[in-house]
N, C-alpha and C. Protein backbone atom coordinates (compact mmCIF):
# COMPACT_ATOMS: atom_id res chain seq x y z
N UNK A 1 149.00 8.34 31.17
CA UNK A 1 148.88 8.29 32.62
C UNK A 1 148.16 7.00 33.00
N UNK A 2 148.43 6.54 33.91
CA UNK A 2 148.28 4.98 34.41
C UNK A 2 146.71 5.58 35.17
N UNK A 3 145.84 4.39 35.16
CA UNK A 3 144.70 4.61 35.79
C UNK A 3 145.14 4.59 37.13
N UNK A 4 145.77 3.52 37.63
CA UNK A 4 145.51 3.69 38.81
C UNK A 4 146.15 4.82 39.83
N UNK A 5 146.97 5.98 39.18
CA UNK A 5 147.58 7.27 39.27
C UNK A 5 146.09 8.38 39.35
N UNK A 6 145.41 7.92 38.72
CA UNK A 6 144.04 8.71 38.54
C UNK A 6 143.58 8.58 39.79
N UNK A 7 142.90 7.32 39.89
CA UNK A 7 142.33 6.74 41.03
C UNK A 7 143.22 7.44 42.65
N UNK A 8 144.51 7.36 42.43
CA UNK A 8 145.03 7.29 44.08
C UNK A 8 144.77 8.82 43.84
N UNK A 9 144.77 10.20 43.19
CA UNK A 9 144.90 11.50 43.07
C UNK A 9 143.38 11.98 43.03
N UNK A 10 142.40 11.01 42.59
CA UNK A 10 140.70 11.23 43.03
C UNK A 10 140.93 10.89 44.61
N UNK A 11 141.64 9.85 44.89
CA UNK A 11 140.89 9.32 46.37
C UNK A 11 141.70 10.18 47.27
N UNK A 12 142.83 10.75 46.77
CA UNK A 12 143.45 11.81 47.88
C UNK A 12 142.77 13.09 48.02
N UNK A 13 142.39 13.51 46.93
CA UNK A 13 141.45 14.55 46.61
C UNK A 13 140.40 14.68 47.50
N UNK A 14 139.72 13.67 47.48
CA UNK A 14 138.33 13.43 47.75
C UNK A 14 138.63 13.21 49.82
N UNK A 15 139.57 12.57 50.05
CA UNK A 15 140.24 12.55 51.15
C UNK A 15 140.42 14.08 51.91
N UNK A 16 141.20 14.68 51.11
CA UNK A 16 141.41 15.99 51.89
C UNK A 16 140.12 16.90 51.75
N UNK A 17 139.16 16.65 50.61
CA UNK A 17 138.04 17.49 50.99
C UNK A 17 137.28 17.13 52.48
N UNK A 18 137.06 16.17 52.43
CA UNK A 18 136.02 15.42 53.32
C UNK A 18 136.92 15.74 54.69
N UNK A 19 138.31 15.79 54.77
CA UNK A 19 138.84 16.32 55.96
C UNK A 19 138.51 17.43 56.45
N UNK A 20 138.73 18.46 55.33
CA UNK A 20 138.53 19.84 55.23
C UNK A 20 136.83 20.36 55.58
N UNK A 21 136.01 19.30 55.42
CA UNK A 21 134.39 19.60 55.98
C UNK A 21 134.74 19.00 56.79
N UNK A 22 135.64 18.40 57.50
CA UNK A 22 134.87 17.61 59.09
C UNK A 22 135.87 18.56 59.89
N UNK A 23 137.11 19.31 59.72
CA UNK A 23 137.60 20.39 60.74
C UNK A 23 136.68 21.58 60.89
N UNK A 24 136.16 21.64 59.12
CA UNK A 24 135.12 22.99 59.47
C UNK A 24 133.57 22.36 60.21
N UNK A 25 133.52 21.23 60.21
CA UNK A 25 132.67 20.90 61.06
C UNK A 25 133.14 21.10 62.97
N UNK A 26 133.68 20.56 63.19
CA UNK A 26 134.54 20.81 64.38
C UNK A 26 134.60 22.10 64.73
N UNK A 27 135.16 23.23 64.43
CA UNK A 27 135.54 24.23 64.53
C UNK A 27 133.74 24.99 64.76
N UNK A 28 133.01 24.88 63.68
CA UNK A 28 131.24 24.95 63.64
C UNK A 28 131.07 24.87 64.94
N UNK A 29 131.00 23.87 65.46
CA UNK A 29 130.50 22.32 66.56
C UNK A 29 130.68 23.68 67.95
N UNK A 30 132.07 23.71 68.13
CA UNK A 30 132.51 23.78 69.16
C UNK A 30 132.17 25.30 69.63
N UNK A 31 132.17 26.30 68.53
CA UNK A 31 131.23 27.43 68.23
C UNK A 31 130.40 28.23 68.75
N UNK A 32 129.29 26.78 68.06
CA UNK A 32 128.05 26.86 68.30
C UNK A 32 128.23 26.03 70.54
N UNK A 33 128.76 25.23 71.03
CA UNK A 33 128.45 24.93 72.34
C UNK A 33 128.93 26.57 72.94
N UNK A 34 129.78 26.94 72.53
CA UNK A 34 130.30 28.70 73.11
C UNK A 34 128.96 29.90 73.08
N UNK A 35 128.83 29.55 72.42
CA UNK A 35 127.53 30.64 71.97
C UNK A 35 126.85 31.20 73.16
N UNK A 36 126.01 30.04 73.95
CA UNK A 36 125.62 30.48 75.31
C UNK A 36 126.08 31.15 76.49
N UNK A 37 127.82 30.48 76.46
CA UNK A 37 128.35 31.17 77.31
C UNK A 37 128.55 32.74 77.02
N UNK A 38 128.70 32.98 75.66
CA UNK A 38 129.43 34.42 75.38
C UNK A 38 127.61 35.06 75.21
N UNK A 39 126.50 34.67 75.56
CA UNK A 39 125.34 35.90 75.18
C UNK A 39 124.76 35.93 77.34
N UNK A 40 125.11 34.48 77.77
CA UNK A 40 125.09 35.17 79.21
C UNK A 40 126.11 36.01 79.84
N UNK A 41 127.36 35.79 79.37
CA UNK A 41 128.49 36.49 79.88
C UNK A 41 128.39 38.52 79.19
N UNK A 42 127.43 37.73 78.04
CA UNK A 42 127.45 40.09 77.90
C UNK A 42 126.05 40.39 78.52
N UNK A 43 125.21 39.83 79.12
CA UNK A 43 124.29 40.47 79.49
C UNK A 43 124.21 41.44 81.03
N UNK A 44 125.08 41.22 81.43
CA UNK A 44 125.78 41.95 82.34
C UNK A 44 126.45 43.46 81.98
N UNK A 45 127.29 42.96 80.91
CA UNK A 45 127.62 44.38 80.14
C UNK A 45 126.44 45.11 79.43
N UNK A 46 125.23 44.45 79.15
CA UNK A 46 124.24 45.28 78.31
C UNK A 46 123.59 45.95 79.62
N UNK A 47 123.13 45.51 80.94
CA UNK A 47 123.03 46.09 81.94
C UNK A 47 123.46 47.18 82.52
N UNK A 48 124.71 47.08 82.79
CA UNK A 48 125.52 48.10 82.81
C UNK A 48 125.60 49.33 81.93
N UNK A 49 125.51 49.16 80.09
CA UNK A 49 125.36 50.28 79.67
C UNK A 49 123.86 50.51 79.67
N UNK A 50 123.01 49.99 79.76
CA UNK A 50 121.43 50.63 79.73
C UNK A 50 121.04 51.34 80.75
N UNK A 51 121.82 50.81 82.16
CA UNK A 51 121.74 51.80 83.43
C UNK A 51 122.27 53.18 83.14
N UNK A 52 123.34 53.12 82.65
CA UNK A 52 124.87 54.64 81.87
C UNK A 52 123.48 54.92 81.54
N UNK A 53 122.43 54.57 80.44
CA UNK A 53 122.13 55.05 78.90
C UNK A 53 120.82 55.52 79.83
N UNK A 54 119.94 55.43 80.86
CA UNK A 54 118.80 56.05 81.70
C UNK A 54 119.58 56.78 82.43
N UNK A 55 120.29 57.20 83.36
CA UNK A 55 121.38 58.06 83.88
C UNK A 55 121.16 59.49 82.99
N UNK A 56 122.36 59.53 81.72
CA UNK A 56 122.59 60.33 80.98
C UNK A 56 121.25 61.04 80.14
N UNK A 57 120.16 59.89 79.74
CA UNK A 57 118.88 60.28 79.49
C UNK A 57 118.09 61.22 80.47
N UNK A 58 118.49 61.08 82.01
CA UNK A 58 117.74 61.74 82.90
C UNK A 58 118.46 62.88 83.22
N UNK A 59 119.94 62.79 82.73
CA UNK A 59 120.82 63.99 83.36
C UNK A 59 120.19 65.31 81.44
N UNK A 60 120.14 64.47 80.53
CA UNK A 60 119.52 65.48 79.57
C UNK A 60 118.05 65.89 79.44
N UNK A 61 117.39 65.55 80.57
CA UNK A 61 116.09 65.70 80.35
C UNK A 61 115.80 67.08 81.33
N UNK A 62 117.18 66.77 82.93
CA UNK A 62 116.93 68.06 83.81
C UNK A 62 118.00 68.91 82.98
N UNK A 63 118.73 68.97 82.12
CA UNK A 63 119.46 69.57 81.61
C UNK A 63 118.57 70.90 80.72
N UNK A 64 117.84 70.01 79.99
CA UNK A 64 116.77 70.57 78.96
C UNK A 64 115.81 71.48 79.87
N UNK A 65 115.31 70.93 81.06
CA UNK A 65 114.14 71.94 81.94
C UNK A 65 114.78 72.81 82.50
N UNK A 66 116.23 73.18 83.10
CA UNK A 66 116.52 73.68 83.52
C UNK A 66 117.08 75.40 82.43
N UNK A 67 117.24 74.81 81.09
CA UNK A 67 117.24 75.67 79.66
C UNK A 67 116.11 76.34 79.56
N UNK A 68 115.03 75.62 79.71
CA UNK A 68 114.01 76.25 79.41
C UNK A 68 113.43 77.19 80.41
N UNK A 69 113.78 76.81 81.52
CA UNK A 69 113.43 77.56 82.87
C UNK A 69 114.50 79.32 82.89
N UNK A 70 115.31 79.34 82.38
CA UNK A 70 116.53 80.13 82.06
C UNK A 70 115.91 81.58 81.37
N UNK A 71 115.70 82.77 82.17
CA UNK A 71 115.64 83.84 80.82
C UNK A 71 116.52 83.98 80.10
N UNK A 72 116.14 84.39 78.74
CA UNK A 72 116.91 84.32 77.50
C UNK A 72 117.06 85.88 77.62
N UNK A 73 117.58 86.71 76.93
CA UNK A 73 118.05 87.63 76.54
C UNK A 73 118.11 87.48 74.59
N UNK A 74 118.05 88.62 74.13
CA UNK A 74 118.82 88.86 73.11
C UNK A 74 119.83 88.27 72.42
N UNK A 75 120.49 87.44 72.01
CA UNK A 75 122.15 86.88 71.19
C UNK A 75 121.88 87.62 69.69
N UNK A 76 123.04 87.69 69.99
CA UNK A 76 123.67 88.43 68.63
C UNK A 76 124.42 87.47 68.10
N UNK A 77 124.27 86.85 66.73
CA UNK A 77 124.92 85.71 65.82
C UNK A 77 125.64 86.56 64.87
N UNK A 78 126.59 86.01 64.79
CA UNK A 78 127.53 86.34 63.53
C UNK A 78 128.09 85.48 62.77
N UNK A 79 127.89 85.12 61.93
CA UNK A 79 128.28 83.89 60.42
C UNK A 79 129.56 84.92 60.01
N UNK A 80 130.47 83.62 60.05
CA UNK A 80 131.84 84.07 59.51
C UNK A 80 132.29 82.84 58.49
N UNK A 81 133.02 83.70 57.11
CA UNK A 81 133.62 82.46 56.46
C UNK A 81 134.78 82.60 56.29
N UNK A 82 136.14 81.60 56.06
CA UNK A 82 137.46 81.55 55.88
C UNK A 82 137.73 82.08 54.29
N UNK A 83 138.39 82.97 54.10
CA UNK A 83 138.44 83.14 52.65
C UNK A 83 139.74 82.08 52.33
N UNK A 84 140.10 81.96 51.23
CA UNK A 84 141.13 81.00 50.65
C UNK A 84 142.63 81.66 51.20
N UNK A 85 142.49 82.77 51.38
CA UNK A 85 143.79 83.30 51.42
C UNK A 85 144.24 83.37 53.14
N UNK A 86 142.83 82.71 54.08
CA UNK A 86 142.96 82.74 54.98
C UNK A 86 142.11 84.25 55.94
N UNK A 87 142.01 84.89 55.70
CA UNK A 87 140.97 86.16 56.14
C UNK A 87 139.55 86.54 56.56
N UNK A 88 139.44 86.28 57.62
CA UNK A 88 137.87 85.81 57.88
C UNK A 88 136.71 86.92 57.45
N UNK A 89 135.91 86.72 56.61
CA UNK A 89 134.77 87.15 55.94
C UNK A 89 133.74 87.34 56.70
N UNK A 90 133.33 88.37 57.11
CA UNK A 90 131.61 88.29 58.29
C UNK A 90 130.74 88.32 56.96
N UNK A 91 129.91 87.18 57.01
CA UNK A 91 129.04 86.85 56.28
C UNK A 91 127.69 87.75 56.50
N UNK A 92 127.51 87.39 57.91
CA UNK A 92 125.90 87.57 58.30
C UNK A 92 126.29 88.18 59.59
N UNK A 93 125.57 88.95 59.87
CA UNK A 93 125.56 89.54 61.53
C UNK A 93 123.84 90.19 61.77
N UNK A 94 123.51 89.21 62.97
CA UNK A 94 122.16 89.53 63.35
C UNK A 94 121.48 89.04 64.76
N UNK A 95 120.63 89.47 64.98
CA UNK A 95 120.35 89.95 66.71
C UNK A 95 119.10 88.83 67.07
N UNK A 96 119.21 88.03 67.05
CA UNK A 96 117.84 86.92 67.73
C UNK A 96 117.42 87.05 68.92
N UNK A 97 116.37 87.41 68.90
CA UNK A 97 115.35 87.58 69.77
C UNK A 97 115.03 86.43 70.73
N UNK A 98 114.36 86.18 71.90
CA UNK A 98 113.71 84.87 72.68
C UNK A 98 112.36 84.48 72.13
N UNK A 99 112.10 83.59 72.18
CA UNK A 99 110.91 83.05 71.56
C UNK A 99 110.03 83.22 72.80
C-alpha cells in the first residue's frame, strides 16, 4: 500500500470525525439556546396542575371530615376466593364493629 493512500484515508478519517463533533456541536449549541424557552413555556403548565393538585387535596380533606362526621353502623365483611375450577369459596365472614 502506497503511503500516500495511508495519509489521504487518515486525513479523511480524521476529516469526518472532526465533522461529526462540530454537527454534534451544533445540534448541543442550539439545544442548549432552547432550553429557556421550553422551562418558561411549562411553567404555566406546572401552575395549572398545582392549582388541580390543592383543589383535589381540599376536595379529599372535606371528603375525609365529612367520613368521619358519618355514623357508622356495624359492616359485615366477607372474604371470598375463586377456586381453580371457578366456584367462589367464602373464606372469612365477619361483623366489624365502629371504632
Amino acid at each position: 500500500m502506497e503511503p500516500s493512500a495511508v495519509a489521504n484515508a487518515a486525513y479523511s478519517a480524521n476529516a469526518f470525525l472532526w465533522m461529526c463533533v462540530f454537527i454534534f456541536a451544533l445540534i448541543l449549541s442550539v439545544l442548549w439556546i432552547l432550553v429557556p424557552f421550553a422551562v418558561f413555556g411549562i411553567k404555566g403548565l406546572l401552575r395549572r396542575i398545582a392549582r388541580s393538585l390543592e383543589v383535589i387535596e381540599q376536595q379529599n380533606v372535606d371528603l375525609l371530615a365529612q367520613y368521619r362526621q358519618l355514623p357508622r353502623a356495624e359492616e359485615r365483611v366477607v372474604y371470598r376466593d375463586v377456586a381453580p375450577d371457578g366456584t367462589v369459596v367464602v373464606r372469612e365472614e365477619r361483623t366489624l364493629r365502629p371504632d
